[in-house]
Protein backbone atom coordinates (compact mmCIF):
# COMPACT_ATOMS: atom_id res chain seq x y z
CA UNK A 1 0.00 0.00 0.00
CA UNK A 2 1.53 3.19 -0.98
CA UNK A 3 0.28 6.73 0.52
CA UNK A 4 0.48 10.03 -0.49
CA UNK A 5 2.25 13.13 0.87
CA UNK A 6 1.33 16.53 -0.12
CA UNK A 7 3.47 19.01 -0.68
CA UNK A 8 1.94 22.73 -0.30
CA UNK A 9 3.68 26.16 0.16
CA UNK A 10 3.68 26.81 3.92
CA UNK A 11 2.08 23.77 5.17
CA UNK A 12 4.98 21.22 6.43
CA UNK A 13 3.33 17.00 6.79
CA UNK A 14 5.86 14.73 8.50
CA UNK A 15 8.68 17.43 7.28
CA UNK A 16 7.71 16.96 3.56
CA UNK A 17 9.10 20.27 3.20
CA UNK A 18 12.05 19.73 3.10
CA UNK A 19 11.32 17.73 -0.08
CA UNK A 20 8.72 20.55 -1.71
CA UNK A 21 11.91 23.20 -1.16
CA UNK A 22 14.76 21.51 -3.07
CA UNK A 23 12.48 20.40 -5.91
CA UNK A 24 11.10 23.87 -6.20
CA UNK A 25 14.66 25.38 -6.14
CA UNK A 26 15.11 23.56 -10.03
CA UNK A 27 12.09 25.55 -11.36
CA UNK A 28 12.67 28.97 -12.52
CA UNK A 29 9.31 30.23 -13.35
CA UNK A 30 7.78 30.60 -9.99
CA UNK A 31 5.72 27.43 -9.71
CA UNK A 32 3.33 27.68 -6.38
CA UNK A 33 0.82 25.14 -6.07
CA UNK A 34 1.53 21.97 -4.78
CA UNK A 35 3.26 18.51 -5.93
CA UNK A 36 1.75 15.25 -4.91
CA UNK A 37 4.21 12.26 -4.46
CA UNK A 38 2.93 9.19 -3.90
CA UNK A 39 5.78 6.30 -3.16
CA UNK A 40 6.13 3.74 -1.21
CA UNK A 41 9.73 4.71 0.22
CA UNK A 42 8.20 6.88 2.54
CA UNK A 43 5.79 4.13 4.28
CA UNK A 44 9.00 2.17 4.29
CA UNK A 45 11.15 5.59 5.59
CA UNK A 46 7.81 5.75 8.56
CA UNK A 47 7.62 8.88 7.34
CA UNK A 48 4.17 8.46 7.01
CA UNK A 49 2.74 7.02 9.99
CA UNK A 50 -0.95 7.61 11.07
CA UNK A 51 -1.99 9.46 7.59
CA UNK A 52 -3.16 6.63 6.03
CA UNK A 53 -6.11 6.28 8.51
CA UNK A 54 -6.39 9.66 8.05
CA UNK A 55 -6.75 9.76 3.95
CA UNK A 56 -10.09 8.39 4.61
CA UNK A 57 -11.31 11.47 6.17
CA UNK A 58 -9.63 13.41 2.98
CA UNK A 59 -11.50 11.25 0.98
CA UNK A 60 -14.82 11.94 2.66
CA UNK A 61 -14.06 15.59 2.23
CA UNK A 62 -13.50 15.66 -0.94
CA UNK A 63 -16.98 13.97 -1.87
CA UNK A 64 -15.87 10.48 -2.46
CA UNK A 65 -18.41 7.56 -1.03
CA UNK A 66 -16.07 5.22 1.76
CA UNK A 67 -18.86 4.03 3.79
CA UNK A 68 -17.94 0.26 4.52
CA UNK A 69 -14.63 0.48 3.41
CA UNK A 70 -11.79 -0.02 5.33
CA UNK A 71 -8.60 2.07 6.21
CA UNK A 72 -6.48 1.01 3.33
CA UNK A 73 -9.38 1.10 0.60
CA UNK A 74 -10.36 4.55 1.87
CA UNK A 75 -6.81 5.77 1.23
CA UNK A 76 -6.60 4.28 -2.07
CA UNK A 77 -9.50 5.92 -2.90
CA UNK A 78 -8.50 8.71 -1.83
CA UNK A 79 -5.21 8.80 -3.68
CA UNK A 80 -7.02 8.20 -6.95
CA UNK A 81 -8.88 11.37 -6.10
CA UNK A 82 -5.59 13.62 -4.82
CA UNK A 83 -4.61 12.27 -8.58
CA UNK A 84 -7.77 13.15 -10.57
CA UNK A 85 -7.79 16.99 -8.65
CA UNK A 86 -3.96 17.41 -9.22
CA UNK A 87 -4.22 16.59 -12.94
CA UNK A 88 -7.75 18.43 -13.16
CA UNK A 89 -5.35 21.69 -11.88
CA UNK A 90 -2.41 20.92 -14.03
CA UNK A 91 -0.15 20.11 -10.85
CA UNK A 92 2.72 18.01 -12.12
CA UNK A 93 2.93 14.69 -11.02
CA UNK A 94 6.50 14.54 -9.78
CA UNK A 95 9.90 16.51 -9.79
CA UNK A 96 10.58 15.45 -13.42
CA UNK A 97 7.78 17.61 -14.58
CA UNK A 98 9.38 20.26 -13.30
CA UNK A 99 12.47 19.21 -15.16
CA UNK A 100 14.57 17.38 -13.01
CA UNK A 101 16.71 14.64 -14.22
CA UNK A 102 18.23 11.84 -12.78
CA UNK A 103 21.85 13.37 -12.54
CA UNK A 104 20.00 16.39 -10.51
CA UNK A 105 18.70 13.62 -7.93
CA UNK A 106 22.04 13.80 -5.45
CA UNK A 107 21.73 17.34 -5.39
CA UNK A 108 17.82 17.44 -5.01
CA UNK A 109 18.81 14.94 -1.58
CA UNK A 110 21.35 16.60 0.08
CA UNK A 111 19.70 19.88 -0.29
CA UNK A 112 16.36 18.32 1.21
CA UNK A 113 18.68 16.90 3.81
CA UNK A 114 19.71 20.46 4.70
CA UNK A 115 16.33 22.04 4.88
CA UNK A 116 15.46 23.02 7.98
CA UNK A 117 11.63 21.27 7.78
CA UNK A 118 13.60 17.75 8.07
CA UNK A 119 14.29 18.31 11.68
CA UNK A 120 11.30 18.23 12.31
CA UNK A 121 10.34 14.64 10.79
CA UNK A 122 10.10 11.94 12.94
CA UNK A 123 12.15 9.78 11.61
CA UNK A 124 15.55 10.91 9.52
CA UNK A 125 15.80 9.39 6.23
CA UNK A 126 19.09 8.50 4.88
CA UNK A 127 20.84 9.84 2.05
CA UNK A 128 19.90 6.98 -0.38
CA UNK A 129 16.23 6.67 1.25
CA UNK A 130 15.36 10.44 0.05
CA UNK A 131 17.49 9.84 -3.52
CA UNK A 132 14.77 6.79 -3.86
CA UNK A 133 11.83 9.56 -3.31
CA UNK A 134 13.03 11.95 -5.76
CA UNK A 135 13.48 8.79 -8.18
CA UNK A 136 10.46 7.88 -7.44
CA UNK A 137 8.99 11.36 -8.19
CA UNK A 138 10.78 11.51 -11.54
């Protein structure tokens, strides 16, 4: 089961924002809405904890039907929606929409691994662990 972290200007989940910084240092043209990653690195990372019983009550909020279904079907659901809304709004669907490459991906890391959000994540990803987001993301 993978889950989905979003990444929105001035709102920091499980110290995402580290991530949403460094990718939005590679754009030049001011982008400002959000990115949605969805990867299963981070349930691995536990950078993710509890928000999977939460995406349920995203899901509910955003109209979809998840009577009788349980924690993991809500959040699927629910990712399929984050999807539908993020491509409805033209938000790219990873870093390599906003033109990163793989050779960027070290540099993309280590800058997330400086950003000051990390500290506050739970749990502190390695090096490699946040190089397998971005590469996910790509």
């Amino acid at each position: 089961m993978t889950t989905s972290i979003f990444f929105i200007p001035s709102v920091n989940l499980m110290g995402s924002g580290c991530l949403k910084d460094a990718a939005l240092a590679i754009q030049s043209h001011g982008w400002k809405k959000a990115l949605v990653v969805t990867d299963a690195p981070l349930v691995r990372a536990g950078l993710v904890g509890r928000v999977t019983e939460l995406l349920g009550d995203v899901a509910r909020a955003m109209g979809c039907d998840v009577q009788g279904l349980d924690a993991d079907a809500a959040a699927v659901l629910c990712q399929q929606a984050i999807r539908d809304l993020a491509a409805d709004v033209d938000i790219p669907a990873g870093v390599g929409q906003l033109g990163a490459k793989e050779a960027d991906i070290p540099t993309l890391a280590a800058n997330a691994m400086k950003d000051a959000c990390g500290l506050t994540n739970p749990v502190q990803p390695s090096f490699e662990e946040v190089c397998a987001i971005y590469r996910a993301a790509l």
